[in-house]
N, C-alpha and C. Protein backbone atom coordinates (compact mmCIF):
# COMPACT_ATOMS: atom_id res chain seq x y z
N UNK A 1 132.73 58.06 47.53
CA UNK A 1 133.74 58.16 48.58
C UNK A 1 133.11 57.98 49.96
N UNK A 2 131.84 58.37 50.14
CA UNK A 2 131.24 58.64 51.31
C UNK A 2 131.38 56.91 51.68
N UNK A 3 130.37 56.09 50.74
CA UNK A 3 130.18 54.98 51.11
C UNK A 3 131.91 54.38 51.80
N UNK A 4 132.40 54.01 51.21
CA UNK A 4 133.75 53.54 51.51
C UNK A 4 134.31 54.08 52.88
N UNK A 5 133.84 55.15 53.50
CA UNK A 5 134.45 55.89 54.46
C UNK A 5 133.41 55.47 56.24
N UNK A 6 132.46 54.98 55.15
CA UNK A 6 131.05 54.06 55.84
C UNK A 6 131.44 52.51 56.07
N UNK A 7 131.52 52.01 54.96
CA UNK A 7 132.15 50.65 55.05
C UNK A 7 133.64 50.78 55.71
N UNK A 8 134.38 51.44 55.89
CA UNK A 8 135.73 51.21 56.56
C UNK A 8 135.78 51.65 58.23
N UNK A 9 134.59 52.44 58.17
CA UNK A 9 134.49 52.88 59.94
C UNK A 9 133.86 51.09 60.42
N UNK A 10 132.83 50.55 60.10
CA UNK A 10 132.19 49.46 60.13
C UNK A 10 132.85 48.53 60.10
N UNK A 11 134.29 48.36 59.29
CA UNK A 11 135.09 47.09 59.18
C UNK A 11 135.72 47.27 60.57
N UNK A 12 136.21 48.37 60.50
CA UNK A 12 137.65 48.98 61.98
C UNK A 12 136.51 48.60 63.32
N UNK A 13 135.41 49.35 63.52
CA UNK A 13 134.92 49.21 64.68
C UNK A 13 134.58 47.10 64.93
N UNK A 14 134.07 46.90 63.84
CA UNK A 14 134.09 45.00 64.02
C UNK A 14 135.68 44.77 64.78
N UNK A 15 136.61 45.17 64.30
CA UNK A 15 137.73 44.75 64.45
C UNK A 15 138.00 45.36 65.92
N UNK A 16 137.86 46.16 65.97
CA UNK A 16 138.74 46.73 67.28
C UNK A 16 137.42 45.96 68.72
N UNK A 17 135.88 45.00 67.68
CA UNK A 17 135.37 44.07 68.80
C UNK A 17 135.99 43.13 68.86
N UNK A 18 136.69 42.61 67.80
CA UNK A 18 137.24 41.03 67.97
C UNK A 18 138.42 41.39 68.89
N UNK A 19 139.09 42.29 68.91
CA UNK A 19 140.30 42.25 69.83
C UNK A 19 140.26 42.73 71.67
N UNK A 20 138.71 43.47 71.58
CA UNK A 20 138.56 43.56 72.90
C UNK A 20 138.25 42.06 73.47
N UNK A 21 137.89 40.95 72.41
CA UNK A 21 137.85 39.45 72.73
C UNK A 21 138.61 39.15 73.00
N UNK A 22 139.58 39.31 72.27
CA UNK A 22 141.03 38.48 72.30
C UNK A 22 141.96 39.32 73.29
N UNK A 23 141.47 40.24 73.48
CA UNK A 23 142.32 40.91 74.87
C UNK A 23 142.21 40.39 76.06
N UNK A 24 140.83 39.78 76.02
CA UNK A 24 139.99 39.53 77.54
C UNK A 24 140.65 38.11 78.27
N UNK A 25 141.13 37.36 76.87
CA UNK A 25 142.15 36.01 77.39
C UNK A 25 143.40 36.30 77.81
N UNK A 26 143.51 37.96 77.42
CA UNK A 26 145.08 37.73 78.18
C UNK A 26 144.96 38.31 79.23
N UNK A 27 144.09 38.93 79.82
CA UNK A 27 144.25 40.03 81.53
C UNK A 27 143.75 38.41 82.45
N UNK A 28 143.83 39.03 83.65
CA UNK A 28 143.53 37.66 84.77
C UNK A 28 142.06 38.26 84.87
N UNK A 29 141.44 37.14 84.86
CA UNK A 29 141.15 35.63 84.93
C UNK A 29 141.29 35.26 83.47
N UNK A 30 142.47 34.57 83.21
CA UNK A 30 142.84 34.19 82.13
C UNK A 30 141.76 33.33 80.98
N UNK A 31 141.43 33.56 80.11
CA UNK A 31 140.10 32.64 79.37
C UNK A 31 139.18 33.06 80.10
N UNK A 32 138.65 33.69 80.71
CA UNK A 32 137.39 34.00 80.91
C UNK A 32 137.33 35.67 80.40
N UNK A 33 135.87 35.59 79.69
CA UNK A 33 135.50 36.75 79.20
C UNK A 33 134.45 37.58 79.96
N UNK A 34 134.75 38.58 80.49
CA UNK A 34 133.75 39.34 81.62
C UNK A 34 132.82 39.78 80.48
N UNK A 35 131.42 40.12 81.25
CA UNK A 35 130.37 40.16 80.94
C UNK A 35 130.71 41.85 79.97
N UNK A 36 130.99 42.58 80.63
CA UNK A 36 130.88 44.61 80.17
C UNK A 36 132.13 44.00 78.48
N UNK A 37 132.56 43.03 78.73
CA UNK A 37 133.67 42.74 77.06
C UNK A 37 132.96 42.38 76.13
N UNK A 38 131.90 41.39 76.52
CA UNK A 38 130.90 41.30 75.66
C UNK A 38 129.97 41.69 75.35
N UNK A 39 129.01 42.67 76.20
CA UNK A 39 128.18 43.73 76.07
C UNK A 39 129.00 45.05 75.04
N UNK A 40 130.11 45.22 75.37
CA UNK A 40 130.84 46.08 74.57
C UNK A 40 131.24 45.66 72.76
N UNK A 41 130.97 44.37 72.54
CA UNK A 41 131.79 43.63 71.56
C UNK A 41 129.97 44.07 70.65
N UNK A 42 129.05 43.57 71.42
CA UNK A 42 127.98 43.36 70.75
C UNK A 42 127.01 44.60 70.66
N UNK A 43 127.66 45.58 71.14
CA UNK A 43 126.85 47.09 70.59
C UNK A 43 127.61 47.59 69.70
N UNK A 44 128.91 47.24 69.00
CA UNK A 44 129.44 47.65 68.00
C UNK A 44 129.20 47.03 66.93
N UNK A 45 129.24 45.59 67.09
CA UNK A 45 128.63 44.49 66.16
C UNK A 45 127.18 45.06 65.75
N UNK A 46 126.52 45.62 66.60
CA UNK A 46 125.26 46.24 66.07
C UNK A 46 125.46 47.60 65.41
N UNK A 47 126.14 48.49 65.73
CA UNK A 47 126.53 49.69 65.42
C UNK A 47 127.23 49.75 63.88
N UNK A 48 127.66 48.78 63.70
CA UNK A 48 128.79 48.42 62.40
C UNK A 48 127.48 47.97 61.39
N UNK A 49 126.78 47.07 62.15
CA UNK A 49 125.83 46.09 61.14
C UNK A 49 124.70 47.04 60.72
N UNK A 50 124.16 48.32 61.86
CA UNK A 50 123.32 49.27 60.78
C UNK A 50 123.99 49.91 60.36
N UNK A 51 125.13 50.47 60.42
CA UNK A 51 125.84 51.63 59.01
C UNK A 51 125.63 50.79 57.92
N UNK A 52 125.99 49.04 57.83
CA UNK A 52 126.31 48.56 56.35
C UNK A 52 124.79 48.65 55.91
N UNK A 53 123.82 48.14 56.92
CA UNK A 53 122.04 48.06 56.48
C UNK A 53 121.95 49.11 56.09
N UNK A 54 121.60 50.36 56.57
CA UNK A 54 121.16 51.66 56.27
C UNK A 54 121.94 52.09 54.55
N UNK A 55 123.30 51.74 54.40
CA UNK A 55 124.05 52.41 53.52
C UNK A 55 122.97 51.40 52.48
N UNK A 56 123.06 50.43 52.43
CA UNK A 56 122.57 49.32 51.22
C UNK A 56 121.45 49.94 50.71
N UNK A 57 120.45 49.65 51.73
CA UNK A 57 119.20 50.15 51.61
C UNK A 57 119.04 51.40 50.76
N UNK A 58 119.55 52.17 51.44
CA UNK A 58 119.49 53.39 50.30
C UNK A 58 120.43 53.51 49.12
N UNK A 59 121.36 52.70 48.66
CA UNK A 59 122.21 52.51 47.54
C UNK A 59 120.16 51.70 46.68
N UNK A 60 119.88 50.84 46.95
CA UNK A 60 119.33 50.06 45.80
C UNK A 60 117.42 50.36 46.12
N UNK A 61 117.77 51.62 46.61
CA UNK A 61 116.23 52.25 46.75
C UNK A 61 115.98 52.83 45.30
């Protein structure tokens, strides 16, 4: 159960980066993506990507 509750925080937080993307085209300056949207997109993308590393790793240790 644990794992799954690991893998689903990791899916949601990816997701809630792709939409701070797709948010950033709709406020003004329309299509342009400010710098703090993507600094924000890509510490979760990292944050998501070691829960799945760490969980693996120790599943097939």
């Amino acid at each position: 159960m644990r794992k799954h509750a690991q893998l689903l925080l990791a899916i949601s937080m990816a997701s809630f980066g792709a939409i701070l993307i797709l948010t950033a085209f709709f406020v003004p300056p329309l299509g342009m993506i400010d710098a703090s949207v993507l600094a924000a997109f890509g510490e979760i993308l990292t944050f998501s990507g070691s829960l799945i590393g760490i969980d693996y790793k120790y599943k097939n240790k």
